[in-house]
C-alpha atoms as a PDB file:
ATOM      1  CA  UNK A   1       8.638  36.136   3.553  1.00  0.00           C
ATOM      2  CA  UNK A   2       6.723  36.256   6.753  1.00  0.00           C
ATOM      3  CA  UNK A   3       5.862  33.223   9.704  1.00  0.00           C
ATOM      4  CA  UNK A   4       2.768  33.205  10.812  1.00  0.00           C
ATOM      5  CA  UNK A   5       2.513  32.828  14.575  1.00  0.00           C
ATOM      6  CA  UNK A   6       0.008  31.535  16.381  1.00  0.00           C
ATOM      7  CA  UNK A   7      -0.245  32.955  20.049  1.00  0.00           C
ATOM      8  CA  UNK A   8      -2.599  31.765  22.512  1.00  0.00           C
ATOM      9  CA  UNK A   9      -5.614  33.694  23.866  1.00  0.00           C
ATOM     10  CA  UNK A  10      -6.909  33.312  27.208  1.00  0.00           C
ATOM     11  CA  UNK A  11      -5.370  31.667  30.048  1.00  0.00           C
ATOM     12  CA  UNK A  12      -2.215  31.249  28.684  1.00  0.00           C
ATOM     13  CA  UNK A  13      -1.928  34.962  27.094  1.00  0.00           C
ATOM     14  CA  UNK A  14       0.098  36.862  29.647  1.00  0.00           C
ATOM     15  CA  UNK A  15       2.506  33.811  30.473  1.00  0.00           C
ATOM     16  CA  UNK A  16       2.833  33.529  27.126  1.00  0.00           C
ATOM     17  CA  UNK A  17       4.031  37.328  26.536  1.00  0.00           C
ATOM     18  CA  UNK A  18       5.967  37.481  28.988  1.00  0.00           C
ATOM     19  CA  UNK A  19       7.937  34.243  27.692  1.00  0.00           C
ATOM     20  CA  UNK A  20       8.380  36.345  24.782  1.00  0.00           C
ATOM     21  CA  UNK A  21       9.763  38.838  26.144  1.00  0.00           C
ATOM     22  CA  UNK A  22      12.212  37.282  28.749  1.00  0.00           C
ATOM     23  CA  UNK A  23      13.323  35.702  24.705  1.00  0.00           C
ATOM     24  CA  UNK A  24      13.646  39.428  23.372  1.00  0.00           C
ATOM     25  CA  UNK A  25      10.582  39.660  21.341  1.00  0.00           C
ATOM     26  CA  UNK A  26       8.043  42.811  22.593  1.00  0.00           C
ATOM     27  CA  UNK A  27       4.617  42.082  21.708  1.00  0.00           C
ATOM     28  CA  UNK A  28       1.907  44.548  22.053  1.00  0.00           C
ATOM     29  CA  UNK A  29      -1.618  43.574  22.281  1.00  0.00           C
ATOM     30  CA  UNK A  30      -4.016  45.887  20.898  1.00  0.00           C
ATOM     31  CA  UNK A  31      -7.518  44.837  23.102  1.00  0.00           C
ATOM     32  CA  UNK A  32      -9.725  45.118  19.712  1.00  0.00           C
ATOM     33  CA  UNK A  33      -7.719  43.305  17.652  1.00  0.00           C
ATOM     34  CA  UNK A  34      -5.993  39.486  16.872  1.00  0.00           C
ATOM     35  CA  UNK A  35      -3.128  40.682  15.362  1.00  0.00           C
ATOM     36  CA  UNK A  36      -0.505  42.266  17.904  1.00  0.00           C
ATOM     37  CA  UNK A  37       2.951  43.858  16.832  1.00  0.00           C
ATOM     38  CA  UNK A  38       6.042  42.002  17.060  1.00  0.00           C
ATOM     39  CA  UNK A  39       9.043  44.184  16.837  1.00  0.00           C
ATOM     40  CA  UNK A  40      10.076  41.494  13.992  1.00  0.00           C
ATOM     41  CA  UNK A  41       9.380  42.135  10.509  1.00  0.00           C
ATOM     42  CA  UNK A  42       9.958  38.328  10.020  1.00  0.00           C
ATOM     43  CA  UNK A  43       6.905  37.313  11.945  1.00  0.00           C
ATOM     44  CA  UNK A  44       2.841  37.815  11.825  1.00  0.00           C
ATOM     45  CA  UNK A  45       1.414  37.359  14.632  1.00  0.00           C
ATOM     46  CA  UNK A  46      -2.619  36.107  15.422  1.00  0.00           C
ATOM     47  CA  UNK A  47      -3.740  35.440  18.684  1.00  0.00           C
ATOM     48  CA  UNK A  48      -5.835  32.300  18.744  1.00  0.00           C
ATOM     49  CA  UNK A  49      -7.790  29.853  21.452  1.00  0.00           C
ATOM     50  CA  UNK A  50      -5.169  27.177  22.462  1.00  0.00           C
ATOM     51  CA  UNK A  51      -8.016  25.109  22.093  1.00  0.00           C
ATOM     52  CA  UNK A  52      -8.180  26.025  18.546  1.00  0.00           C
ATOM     53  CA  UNK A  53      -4.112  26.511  17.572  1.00  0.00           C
ATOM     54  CA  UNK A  54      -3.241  23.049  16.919  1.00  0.00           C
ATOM     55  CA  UNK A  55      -5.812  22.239  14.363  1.00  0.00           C
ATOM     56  CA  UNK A  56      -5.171  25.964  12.274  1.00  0.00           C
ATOM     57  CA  UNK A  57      -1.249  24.914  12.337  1.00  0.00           C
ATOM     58  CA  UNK A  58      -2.019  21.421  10.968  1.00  0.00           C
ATOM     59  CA  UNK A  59      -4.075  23.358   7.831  1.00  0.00           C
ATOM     60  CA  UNK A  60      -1.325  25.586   7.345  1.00  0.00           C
ATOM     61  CA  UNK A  61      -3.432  28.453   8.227  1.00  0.00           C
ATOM     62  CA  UNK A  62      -0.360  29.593  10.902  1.00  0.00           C
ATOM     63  CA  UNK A  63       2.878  28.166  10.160  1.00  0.00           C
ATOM     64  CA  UNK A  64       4.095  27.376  14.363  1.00  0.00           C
ATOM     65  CA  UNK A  65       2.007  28.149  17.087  1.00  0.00           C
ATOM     66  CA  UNK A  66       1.921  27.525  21.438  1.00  0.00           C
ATOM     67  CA  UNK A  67      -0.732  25.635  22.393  1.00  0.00           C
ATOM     68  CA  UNK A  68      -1.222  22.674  24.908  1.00  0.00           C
ATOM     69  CA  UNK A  69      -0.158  19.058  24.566  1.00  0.00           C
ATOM     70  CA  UNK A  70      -4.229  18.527  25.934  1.00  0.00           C
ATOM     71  CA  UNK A  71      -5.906  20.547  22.762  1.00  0.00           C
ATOM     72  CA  UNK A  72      -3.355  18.838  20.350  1.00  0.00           C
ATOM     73  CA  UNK A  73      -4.512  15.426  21.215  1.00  0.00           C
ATOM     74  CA  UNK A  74      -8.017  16.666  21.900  1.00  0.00           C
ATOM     75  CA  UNK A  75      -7.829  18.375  18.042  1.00  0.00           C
ATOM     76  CA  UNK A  76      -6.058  14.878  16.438  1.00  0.00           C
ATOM     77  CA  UNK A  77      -4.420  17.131  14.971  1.00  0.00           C
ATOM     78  CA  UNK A  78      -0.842  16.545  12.913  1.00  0.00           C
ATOM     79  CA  UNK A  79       1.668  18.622  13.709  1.00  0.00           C
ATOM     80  CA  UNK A  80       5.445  19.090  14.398  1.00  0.00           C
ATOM     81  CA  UNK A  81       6.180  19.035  18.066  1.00  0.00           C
ATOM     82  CA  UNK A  82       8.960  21.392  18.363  1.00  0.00           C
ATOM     83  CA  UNK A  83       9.418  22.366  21.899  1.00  0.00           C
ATOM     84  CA  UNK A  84       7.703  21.547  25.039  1.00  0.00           C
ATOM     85  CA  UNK A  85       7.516  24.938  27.285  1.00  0.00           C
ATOM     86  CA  UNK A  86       6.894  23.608  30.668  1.00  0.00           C
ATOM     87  CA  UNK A  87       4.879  26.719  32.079  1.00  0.00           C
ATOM     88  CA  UNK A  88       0.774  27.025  32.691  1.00  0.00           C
ATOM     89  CA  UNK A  89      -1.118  30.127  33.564  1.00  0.00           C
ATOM     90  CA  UNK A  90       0.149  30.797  36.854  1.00  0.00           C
ATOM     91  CA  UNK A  91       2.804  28.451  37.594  1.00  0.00           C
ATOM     92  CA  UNK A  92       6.329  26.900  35.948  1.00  0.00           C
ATOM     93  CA  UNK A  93       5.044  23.744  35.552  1.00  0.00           C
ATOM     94  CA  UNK A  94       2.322  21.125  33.841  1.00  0.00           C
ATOM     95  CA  UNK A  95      -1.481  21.090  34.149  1.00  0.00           C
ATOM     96  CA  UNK A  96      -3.208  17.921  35.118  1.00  0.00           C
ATOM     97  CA  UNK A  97      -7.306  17.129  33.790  1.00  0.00           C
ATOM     98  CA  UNK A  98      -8.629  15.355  36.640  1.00  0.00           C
ATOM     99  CA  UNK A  99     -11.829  13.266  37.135  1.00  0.00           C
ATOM    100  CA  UNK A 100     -13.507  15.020  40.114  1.00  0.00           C
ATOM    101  CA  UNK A 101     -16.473  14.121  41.805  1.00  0.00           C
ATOM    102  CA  UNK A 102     -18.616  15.954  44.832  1.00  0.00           C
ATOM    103  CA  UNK A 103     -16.842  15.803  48.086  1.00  0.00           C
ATOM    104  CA  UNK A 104     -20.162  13.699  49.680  1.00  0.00           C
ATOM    105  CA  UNK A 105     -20.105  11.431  46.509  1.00  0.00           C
ATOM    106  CA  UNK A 106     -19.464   7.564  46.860  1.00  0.00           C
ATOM    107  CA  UNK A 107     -17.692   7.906  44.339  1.00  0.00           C
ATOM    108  CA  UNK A 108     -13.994   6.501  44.357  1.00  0.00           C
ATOM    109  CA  UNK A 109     -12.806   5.481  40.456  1.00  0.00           C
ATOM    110  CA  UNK A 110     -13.700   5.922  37.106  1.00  0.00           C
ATOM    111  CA  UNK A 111     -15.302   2.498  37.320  1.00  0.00           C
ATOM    112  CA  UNK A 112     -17.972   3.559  39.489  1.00  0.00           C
ATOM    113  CA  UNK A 113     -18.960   5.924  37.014  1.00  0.00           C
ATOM    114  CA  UNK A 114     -20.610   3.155  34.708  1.00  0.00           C
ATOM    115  CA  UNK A 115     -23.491   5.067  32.770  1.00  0.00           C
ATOM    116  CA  UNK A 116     -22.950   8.072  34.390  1.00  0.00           C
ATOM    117  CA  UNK A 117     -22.951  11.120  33.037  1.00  0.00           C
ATOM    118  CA  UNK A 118     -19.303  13.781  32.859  1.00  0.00           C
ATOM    119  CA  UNK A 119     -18.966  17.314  31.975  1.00  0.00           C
ATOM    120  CA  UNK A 120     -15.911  18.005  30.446  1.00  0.00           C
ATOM    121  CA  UNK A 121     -14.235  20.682  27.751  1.00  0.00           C
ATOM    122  CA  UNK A 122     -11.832  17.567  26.602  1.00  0.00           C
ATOM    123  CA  UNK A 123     -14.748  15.509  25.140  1.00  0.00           C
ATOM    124  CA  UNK A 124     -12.566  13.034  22.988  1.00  0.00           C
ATOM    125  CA  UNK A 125      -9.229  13.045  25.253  1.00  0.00           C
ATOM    126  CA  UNK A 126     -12.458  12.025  28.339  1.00  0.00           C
ATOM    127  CA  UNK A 127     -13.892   9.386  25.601  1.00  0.00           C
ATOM    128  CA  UNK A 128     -10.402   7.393  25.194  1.00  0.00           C
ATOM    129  CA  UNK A 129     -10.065   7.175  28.896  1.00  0.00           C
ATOM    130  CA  UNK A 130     -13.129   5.590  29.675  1.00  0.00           C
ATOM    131  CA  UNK A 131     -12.886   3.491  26.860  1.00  0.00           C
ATOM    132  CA  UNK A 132      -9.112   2.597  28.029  1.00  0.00           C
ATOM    133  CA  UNK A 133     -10.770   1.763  31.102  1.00  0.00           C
ATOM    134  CA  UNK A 134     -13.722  -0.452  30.298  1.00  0.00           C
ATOM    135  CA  UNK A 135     -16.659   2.472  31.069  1.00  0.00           C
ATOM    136  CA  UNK A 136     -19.231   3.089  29.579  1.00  0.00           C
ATOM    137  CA  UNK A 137     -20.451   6.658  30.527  1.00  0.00           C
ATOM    138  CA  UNK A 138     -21.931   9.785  28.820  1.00  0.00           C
ATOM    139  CA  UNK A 139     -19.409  12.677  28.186  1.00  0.00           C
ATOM    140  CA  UNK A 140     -21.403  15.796  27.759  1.00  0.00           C
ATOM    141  CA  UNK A 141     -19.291  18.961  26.271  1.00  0.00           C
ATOM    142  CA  UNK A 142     -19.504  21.946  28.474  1.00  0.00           C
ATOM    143  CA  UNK A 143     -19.377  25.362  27.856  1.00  0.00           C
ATOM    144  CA  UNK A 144     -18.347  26.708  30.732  1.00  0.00           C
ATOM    145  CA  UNK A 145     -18.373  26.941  34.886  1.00  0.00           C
ATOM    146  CA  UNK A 146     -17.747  23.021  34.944  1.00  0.00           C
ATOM    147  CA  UNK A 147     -16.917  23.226  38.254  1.00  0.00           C
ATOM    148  CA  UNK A 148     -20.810  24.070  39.827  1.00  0.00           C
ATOM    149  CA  UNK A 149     -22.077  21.227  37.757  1.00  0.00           C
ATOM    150  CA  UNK A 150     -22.271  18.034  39.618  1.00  0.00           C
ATOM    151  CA  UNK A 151     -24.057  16.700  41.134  1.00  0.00           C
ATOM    152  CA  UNK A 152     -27.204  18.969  39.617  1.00  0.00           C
ATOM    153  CA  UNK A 153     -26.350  18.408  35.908  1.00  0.00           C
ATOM    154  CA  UNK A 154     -23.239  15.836  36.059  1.00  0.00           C
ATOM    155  CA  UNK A 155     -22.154  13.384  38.041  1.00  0.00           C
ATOM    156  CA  UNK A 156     -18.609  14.526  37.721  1.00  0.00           C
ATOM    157  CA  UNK A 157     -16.571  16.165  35.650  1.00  0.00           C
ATOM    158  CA  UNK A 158     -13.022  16.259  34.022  1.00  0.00           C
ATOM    159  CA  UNK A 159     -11.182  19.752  34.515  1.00  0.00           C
ATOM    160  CA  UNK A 160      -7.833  20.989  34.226  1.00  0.00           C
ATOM    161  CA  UNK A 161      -6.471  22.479  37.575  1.00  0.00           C
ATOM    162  CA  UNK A 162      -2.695  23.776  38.467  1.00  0.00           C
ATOM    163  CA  UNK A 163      -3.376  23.639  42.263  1.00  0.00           C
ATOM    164  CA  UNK A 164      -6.976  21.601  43.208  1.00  0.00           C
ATOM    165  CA  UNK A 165      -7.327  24.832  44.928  1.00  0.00           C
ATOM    166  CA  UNK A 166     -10.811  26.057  42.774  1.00  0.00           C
ATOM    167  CA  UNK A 167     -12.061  22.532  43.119  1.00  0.00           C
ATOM    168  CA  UNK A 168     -12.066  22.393  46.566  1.00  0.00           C
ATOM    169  CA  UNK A 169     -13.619  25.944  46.689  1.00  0.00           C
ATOM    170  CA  UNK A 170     -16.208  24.115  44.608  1.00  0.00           C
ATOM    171  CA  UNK A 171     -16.853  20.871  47.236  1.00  0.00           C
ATOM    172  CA  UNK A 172     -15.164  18.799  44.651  1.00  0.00           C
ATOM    173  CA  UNK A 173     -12.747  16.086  45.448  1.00  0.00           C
ATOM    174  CA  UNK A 174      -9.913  14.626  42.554  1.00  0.00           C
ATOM    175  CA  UNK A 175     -10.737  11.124  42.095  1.00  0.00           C
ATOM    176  CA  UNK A 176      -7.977  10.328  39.254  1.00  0.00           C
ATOM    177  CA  UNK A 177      -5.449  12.070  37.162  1.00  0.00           C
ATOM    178  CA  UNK A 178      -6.775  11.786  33.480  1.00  0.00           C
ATOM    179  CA  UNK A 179      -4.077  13.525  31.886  1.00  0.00           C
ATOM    180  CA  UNK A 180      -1.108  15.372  32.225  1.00  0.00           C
ATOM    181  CA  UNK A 181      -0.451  18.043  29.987  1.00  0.00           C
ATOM    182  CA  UNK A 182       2.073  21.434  29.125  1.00  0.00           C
ATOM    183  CA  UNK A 183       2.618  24.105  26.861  1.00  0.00           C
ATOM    184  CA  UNK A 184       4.113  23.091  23.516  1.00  0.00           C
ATOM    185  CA  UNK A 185       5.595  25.280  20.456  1.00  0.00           C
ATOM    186  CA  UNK A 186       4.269  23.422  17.462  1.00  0.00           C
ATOM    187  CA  UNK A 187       4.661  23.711  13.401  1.00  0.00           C
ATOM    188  CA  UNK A 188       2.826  22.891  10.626  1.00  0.00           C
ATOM    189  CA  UNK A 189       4.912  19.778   8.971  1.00  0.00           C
ATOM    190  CA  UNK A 190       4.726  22.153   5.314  1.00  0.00           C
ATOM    191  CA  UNK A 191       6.163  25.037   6.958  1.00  0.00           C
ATOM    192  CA  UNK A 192       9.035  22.339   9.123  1.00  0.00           C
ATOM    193  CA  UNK A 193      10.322  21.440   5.980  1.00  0.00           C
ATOM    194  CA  UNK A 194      10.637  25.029   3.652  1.00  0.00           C
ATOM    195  CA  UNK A 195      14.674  25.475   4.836  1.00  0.00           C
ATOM    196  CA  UNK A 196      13.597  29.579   5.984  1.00  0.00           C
ATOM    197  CA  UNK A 197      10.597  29.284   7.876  1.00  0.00           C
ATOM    198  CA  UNK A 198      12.825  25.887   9.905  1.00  0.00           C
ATOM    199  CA  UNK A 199      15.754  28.090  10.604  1.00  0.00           C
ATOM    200  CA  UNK A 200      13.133  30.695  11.563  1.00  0.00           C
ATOM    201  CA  UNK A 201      11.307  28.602  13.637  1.00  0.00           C
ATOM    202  CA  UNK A 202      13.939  26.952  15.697  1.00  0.00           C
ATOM    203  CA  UNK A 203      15.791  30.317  16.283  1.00  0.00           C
ATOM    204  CA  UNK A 204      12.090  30.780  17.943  1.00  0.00           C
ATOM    205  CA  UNK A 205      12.455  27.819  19.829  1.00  0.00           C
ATOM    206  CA  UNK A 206      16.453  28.236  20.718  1.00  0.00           C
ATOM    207  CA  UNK A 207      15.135  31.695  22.735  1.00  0.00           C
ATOM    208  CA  UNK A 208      12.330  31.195  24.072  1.00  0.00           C
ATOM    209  CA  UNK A 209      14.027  27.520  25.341  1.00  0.00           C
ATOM    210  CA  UNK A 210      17.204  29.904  26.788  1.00  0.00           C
ATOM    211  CA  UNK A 211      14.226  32.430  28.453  1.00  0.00           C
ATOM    212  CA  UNK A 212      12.904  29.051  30.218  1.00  0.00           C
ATOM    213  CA  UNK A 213      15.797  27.858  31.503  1.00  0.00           C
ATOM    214  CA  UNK A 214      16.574  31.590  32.659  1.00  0.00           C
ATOM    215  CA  UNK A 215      13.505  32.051  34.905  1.00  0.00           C
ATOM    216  CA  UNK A 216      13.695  31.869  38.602  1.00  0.00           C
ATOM    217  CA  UNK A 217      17.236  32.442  38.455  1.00  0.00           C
ATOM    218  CA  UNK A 218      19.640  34.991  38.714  1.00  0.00           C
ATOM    219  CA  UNK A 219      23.709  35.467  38.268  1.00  0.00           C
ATOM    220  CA  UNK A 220      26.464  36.451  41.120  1.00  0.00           C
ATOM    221  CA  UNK A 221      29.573  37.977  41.000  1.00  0.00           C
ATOM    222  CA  UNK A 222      31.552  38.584  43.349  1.00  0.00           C
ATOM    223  CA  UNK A 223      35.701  38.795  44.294  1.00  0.00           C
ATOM    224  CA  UNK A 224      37.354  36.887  46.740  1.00  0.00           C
ATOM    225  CA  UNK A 225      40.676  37.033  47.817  1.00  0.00           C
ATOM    226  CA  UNK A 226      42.643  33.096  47.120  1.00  0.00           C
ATOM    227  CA  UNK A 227      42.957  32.492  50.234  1.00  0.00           C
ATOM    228  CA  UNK A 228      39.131  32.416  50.982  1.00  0.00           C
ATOM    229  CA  UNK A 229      38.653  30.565  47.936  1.00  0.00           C
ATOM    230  CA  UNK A 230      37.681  27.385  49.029  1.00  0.00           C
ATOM    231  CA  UNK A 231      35.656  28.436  52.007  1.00  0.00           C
ATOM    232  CA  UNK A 232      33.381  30.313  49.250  1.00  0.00           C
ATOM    233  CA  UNK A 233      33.285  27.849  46.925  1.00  0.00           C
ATOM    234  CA  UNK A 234      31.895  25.484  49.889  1.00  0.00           C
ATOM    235  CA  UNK A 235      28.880  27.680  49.957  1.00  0.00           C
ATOM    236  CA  UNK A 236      27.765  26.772  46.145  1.00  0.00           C
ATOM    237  CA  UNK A 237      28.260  22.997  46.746  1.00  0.00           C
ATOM    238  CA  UNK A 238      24.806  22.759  44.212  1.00  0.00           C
ATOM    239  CA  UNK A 239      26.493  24.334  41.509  1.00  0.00           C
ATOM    240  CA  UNK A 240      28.440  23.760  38.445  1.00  0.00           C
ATOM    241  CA  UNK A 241      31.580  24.485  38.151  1.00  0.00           C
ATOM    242  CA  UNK A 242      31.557  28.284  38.707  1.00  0.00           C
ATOM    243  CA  UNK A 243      33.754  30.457  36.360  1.00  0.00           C
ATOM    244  CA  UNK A 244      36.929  32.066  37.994  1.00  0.00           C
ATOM    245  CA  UNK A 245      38.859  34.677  36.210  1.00  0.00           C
ATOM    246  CA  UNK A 246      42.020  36.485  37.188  1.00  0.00           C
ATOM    247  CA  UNK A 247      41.981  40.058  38.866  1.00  0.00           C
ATOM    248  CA  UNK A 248      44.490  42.709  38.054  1.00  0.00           C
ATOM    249  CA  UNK A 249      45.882  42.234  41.486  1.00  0.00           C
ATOM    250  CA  UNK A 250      47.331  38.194  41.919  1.00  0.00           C
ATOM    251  CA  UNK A 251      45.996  37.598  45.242  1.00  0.00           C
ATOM    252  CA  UNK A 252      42.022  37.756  44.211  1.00  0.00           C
ATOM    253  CA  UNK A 253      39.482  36.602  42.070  1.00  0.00           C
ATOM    254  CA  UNK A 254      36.355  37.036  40.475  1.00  0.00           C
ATOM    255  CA  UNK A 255      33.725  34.290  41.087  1.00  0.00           C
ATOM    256  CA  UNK A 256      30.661  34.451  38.327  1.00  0.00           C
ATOM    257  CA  UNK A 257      27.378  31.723  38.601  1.00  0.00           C
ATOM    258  CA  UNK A 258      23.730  30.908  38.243  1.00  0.00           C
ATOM    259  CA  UNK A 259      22.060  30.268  41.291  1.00  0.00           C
ATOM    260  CA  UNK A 260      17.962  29.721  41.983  1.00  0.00           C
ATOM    261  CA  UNK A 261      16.655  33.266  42.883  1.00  0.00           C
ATOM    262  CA  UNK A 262      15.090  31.882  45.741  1.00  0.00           C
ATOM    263  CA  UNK A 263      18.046  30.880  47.200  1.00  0.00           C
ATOM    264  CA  UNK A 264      19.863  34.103  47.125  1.00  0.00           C
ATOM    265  CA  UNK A 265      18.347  35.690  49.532  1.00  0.00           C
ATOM    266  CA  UNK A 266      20.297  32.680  51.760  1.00  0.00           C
ATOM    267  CA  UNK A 267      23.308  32.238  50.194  1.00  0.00           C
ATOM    268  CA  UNK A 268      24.316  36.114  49.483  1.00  0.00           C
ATOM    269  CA  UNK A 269      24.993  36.311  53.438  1.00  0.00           C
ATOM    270  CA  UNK A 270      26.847  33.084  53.524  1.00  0.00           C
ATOM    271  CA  UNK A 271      29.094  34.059  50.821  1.00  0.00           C
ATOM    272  CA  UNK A 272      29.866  37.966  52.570  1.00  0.00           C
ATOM    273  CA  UNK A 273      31.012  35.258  55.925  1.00  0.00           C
ATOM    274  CA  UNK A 274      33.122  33.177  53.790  1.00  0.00           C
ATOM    275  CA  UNK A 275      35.198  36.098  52.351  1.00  0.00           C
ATOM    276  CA  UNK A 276      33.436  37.295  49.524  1.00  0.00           C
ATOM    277  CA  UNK A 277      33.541  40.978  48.639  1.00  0.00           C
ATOM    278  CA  UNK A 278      31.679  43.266  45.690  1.00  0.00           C
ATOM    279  CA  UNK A 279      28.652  40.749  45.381  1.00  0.00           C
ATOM    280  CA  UNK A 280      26.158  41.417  42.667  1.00  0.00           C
ATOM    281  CA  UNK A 281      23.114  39.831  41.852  1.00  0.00           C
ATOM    282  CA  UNK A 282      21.797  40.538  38.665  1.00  0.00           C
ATOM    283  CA  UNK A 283      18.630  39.018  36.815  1.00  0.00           C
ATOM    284  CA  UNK A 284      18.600  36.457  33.737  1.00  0.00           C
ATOM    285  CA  UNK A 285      16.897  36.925  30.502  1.00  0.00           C
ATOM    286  CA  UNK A 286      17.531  33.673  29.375  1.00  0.00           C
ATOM    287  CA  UNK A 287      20.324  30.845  29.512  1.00  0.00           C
ATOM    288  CA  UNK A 288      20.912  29.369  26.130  1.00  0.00           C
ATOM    289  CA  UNK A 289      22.586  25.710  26.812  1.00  0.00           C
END
C-alpha cells in the first residue's frame, strides 16, 4: 500500500522541499517529470499547482497533499485539515491577498469600488468579500502579471504579497487586507479514515510539525562550574527550564537548550563572561513537542 502525496509546484516548491527534508524525507525533483523520488517506499509522490491540490485531494485522486488555506476555500473543496505549516515562499510566516489600488487613485475602501472592475487569481474568495461588504463590482480572473494591470485594464486588483515590497515596485498602494492565508497539510476524508494511510499521514504531519518548530533555532551545550551556575543561567532568562546533568567531576555541569539562532550570535559571548566553558552550538532538524 502506497499514499499518494500531493506536493506543490511553483512558489511554494523549494520551501516545501526543504520542509521535507529538515523532517528526514529527501526528495529529488527530476525537471521533466511530476513524479519525484521519495526515499520512502510508503509514499508516491506528484507535484501539483497549490491552486489545484485541494480539489484532487477532495476526489481522492492524492490521498494528503500541502496546499494553501487561500486555494482550499477558493476550490470549496472538502477536505481534512490536518496541519497548518505556517511558512510561504520566502518567509516563516502567512500570506495576506490584499485589495490594492494605484498609488494616484482616490481610491480608499472596497466601497468605493462600486461597479468597478478587479483583477484577481482568487475569483470566488474576491466575490464573497464584496458581497460581505455590500459591492457590487466585476471580478475579472487573471492570468497573470496582475500587478501592471490597473489602472489600464482594472481598477484594482486582489494579490497575494509576503512583503508589499513588488506592489510598491508596481505604484500600487494596499487598500485592505482581504484575506489571510498559510500553508496547510490536507487529506482526503476517505483516505483520514482507512486506519494505515491515518497513522501514515499523521507520522507525516508529527515530522514535518517537529522540522517547523526546529527552524531558526539551534541547541547549546556547554559546562559550567556550580559556582557560576546561576550567573549563566541569568543569561537564558527567555528560556525553559534548561536541562542540567552531572559531570564526572562534582564541582561542574553540563548546561543543554534551544535558543533562537539569531540570538546566538549575542548570547554565546555572554555565556563565555558568566563562566561558561566548552560551548557548542549545533543546528536543529526538528523539535518534536
Amino acid at each position: 500500500m502506497k499514499l499518494k502525496l500531493g506536493l506543490p509546484k511553483g512558489s511554494l516548491q523549494e520551501a516545501s522541499l526543504s520542509l521535507f527534508r529538515r523532517a528526514g524525507y529527501e526528495i529529488t525533483v527530476n525537471p521533466r517529470s511530476y513524479f519525484p523520488a521519495i526515499d520512502d517506499e510508503e509514499i508516491e509522490c506528484m507535484m501539483i499547482r497549490a491552486q489545484e491540490m485541494a480539489r484532487y485531494v477532495e476526489d481522492g485522486i492524492l490521498d494528503a497533499g500541502l496546499t494553501g488555506k487561500d486555494w482550499i476555500l477558493e476550490s470549496d473543496a472538502s477536505v481534512v485539515e490536518v496541519a497548518d505549516l505556517i511558512y510561504a515562499k520566502h518567509t516563516l510566516g502567512k500570506v495576506r491577498w490584499v485589495l490594492a489600488v494605484p498609488e494616484k487613485s482616490s481610491f480608499q475602501s472596497v466601497r468605493d469600488l462600486q461597479g468597478k472592475i478587479i483583477a484577481t487569481e482568487l475569483v470566488k474568495v474576491t466575490e464573497r468579500y464584496l458581497a460581505a461588504n455590500h459591492v457590487q463590482a466585476k471580478v475579472e480572473f487573471s492570468w497573470g502579471a496582475t500587478e501592471v494591470k490597473p489602472p489600464v485594464l482594472a481598477d484594482a486588483i486582489v494579490e497575494v504579497t509576503e512583503t508589499g515590497s513588488s506592489l510598491r515596485a508596481n505604484g500600487l498602494r494596499i487598500v485592505e487586507t482581504v484575506l489571510e492565508s498559510n500553508t496547510k497539510f490536507i487529506a482526503n476524508p476517505r483516505a483520514w479514515e482507512e486506519p494505515w494511510k491515518r497513522q501514515k499521514i499523521q507520522t507525516l504531519d508529527l515530522l514535518l510539525r517537529g522540522a517547523m518548530e526546529g527552524a531558526g533555532k539551534v541547541g547549546l551545550m556547554l559546562n559550567v562550574c556550580r559556582g557560576s551556575l546561576e550567573n549563566v543561567l541569568a543569561v537564558l532568562p527567555a528560556l525553559k527550564r534548561p536541562t542540567i546533568s552531572n559531570l564526572s567531576d562534582p564541582e561542574w555541569v553540563a548546561v543543554n537548550t534551544v535558543i533562537e539562532e539569531k540570538t546566538a550570535r549575542e548570547i554565546i559571548p555572554r555565556l563565555k563572561a558568566a563562566g561558561a566553558q566548552g560551548i557548542v552550538e549545533y543546528p536543529l532538524n526538528k523539535i518534536v513537542l
